[in-house]
N, C-alpha and C. Protein backbone atom coordinates (compact mmCIF):
# COMPACT_ATOMS: atom_id res chain seq x y z
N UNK A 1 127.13 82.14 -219.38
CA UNK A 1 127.08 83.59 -219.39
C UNK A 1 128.36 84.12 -218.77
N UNK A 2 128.70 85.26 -219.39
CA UNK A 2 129.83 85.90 -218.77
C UNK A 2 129.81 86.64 -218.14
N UNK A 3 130.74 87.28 -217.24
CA UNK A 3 130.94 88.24 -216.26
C UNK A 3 129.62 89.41 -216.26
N UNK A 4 130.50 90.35 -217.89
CA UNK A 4 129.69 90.80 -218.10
C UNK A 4 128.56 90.88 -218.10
N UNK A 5 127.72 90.11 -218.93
CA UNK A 5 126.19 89.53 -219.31
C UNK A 5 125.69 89.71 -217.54
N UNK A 6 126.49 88.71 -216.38
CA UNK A 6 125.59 88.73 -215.41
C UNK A 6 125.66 90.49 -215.16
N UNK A 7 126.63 90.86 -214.67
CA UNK A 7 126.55 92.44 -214.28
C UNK A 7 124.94 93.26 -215.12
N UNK A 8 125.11 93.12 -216.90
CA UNK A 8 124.15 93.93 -217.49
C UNK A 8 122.69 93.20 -216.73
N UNK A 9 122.71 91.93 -217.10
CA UNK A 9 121.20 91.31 -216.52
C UNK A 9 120.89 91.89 -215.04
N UNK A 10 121.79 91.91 -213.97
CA UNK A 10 121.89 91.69 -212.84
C UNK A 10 121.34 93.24 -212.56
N UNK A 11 121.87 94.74 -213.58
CA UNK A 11 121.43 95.96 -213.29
C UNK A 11 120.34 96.30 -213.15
N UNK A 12 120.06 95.62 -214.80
CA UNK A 12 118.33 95.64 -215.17
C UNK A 12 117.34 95.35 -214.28
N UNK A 13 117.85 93.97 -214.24
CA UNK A 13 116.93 93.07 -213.22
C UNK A 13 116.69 93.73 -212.08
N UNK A 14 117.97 94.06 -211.52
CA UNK A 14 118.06 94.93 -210.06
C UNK A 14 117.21 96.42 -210.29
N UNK A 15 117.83 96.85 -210.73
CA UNK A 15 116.27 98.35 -210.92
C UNK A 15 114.91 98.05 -211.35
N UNK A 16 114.78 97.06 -212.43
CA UNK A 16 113.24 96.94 -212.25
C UNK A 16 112.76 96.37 -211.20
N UNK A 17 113.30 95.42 -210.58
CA UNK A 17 113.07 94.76 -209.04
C UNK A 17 112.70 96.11 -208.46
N UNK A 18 113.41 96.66 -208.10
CA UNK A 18 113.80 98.43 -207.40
C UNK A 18 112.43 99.10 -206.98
N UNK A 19 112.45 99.25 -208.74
CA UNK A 19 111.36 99.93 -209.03
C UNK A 19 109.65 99.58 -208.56
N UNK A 20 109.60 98.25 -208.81
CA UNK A 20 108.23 97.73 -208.73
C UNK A 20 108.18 97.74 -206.91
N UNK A 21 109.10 97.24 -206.79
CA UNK A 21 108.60 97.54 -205.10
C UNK A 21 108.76 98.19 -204.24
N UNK A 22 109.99 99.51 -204.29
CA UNK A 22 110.08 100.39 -203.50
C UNK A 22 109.58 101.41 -204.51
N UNK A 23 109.57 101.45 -205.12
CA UNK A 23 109.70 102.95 -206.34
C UNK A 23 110.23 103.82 -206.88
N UNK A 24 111.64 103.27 -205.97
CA UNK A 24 113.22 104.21 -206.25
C UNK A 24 113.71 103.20 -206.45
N UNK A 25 114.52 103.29 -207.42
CA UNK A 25 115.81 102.47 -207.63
C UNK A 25 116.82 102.30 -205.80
N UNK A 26 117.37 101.58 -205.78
CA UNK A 26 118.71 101.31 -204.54
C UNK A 26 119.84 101.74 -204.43
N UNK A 27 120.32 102.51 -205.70
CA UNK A 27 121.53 102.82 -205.74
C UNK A 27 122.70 101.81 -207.10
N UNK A 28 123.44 102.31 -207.89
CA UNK A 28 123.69 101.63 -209.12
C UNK A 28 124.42 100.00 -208.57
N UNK A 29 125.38 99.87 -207.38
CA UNK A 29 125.93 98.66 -206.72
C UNK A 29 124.77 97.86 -206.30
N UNK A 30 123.76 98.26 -204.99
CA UNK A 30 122.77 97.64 -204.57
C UNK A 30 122.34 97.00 -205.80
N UNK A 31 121.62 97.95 -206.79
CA UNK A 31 120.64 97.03 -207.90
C UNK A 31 121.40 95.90 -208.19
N UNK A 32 122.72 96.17 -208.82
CA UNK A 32 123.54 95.19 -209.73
C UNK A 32 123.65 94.13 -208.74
N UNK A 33 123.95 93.86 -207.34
CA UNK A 33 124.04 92.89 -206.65
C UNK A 33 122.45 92.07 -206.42
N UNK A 34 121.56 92.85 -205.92
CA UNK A 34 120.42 92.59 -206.06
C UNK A 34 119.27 91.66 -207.26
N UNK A 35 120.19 92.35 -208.44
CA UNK A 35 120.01 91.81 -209.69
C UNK A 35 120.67 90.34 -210.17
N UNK A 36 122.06 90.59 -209.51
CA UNK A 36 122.44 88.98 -209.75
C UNK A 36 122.39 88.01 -208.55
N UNK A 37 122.25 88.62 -207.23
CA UNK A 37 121.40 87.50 -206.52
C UNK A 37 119.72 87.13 -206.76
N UNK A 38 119.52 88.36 -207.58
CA UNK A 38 118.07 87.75 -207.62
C UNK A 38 117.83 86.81 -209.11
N UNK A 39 118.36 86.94 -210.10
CA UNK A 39 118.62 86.01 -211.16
C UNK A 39 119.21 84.32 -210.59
N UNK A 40 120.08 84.33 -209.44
CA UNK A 40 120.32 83.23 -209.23
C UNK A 40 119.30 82.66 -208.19
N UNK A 41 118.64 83.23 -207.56
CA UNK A 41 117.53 82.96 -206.95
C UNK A 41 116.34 82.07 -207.46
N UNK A 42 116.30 83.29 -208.62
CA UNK A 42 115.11 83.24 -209.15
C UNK A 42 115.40 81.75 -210.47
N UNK A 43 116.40 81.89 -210.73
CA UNK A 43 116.78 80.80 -211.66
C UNK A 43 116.85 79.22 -210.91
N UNK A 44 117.52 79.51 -209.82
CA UNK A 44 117.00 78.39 -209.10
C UNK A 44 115.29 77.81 -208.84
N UNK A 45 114.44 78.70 -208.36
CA UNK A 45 113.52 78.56 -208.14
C UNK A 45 112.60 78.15 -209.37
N UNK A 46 113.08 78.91 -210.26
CA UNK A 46 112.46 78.43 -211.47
C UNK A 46 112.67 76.89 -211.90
N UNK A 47 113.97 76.45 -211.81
CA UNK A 47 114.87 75.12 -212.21
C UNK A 47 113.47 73.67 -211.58
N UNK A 48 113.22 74.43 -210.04
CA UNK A 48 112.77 73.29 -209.35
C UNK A 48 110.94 73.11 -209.94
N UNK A 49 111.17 74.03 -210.70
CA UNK A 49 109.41 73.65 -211.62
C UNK A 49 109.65 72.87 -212.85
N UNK A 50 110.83 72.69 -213.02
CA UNK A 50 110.89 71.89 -214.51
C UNK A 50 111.39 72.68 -215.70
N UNK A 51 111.54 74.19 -215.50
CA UNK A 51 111.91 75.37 -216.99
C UNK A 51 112.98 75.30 -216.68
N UNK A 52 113.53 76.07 -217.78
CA UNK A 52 115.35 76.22 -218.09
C UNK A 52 115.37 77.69 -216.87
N UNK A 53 116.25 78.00 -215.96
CA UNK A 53 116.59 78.98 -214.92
C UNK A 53 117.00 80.72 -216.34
N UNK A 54 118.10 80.93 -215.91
CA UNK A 54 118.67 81.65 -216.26
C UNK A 54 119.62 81.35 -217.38
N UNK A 55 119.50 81.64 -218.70
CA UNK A 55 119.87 80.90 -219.89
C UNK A 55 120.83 81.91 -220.68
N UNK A 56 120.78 82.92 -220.95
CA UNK A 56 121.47 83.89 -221.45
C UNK A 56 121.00 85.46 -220.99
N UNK A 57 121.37 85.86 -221.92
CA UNK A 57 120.58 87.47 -221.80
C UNK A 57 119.85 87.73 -223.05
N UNK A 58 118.63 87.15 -222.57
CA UNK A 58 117.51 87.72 -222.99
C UNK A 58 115.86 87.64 -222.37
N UNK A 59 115.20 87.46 -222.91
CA UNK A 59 114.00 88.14 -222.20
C UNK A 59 113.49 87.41 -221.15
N UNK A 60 113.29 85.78 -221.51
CA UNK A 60 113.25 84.72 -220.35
C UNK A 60 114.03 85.17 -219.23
N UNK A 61 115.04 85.14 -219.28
CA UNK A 61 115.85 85.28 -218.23
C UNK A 61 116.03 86.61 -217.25
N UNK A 62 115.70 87.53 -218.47
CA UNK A 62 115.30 88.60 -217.57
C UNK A 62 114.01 88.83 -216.31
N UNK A 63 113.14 87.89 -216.84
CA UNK A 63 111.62 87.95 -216.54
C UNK A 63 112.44 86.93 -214.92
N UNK A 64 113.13 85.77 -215.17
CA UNK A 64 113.20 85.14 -214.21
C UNK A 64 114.27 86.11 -213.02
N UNK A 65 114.58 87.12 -213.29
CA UNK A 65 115.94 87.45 -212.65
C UNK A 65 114.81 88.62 -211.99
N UNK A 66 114.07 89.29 -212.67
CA UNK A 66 113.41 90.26 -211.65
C UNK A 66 112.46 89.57 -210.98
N UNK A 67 111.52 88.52 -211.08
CA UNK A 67 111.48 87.69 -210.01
C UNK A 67 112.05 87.31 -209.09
N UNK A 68 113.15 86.99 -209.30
CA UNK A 68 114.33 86.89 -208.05
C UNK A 68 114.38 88.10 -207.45
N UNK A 69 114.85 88.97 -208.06
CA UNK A 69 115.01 90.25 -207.49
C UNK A 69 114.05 90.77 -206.62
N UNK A 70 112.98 90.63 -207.14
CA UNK A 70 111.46 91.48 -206.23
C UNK A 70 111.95 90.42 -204.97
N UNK A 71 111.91 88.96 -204.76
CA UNK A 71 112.01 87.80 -203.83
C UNK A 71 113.20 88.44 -202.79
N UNK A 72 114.09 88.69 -203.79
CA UNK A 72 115.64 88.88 -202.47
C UNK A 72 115.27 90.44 -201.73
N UNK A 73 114.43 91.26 -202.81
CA UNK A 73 114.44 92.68 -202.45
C UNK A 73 113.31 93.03 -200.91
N UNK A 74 112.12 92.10 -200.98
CA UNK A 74 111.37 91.91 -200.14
C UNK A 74 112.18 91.47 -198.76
N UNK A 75 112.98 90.09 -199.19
CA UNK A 75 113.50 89.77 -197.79
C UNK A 75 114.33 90.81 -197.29
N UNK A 76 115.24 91.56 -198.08
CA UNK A 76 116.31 92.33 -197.55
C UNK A 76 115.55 93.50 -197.07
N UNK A 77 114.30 93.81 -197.42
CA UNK A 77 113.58 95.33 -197.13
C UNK A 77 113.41 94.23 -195.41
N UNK A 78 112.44 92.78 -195.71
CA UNK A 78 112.30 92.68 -193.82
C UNK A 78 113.51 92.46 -192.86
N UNK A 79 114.50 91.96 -193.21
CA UNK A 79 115.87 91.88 -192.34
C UNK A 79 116.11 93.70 -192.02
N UNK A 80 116.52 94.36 -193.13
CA UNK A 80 116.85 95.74 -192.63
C UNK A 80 115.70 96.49 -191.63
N UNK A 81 114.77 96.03 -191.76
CA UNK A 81 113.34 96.79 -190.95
C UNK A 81 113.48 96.31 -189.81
N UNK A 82 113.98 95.03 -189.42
CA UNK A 82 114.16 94.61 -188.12
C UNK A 82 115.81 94.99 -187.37
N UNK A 83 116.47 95.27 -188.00
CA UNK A 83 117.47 96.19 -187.50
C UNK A 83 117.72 97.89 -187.02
């Protein structure tokens, strides 16, 4: 995947992450970072069950990247709460 591709996956991913658990989006940078740490997260995590992680841009991968996302978005909501 290219640059690009991660950025578009990484937006998506990152606002629907956003969305499902705070109910506001984070801001257009937050999501996109959020989105591609949570695709690599989540692609990892996926890897260690035996499925293909993060494969291109499309729907699999999307599904695995906002998983990540909700995962990184949770931890980063408890680190910032304790600051």
């Amino acid at each position: 995947m290219g640059l690009l591709s991660w950025i578009i996956l990484g937006l998506i991913a990152g606002f629907i992450g956003s969305k499902i658990v705070n109910k506001t989006g984070s801001g257009l940078i937050l999501d996109i970072v959020l989105g591609v740490v949570g695709a690599i997260v989540g692609g990892y995590l996926v890897s260690l069950t035996g499925y293909a992680g993060v494969t291109g841009l499309n729907l699999w991968s999307l599904l695995v990247a906002v998983i990540g996302a909700i995962i990184v978005l949770l931890v980063y909501r408890m680190v910032v709460a304790r600051t």
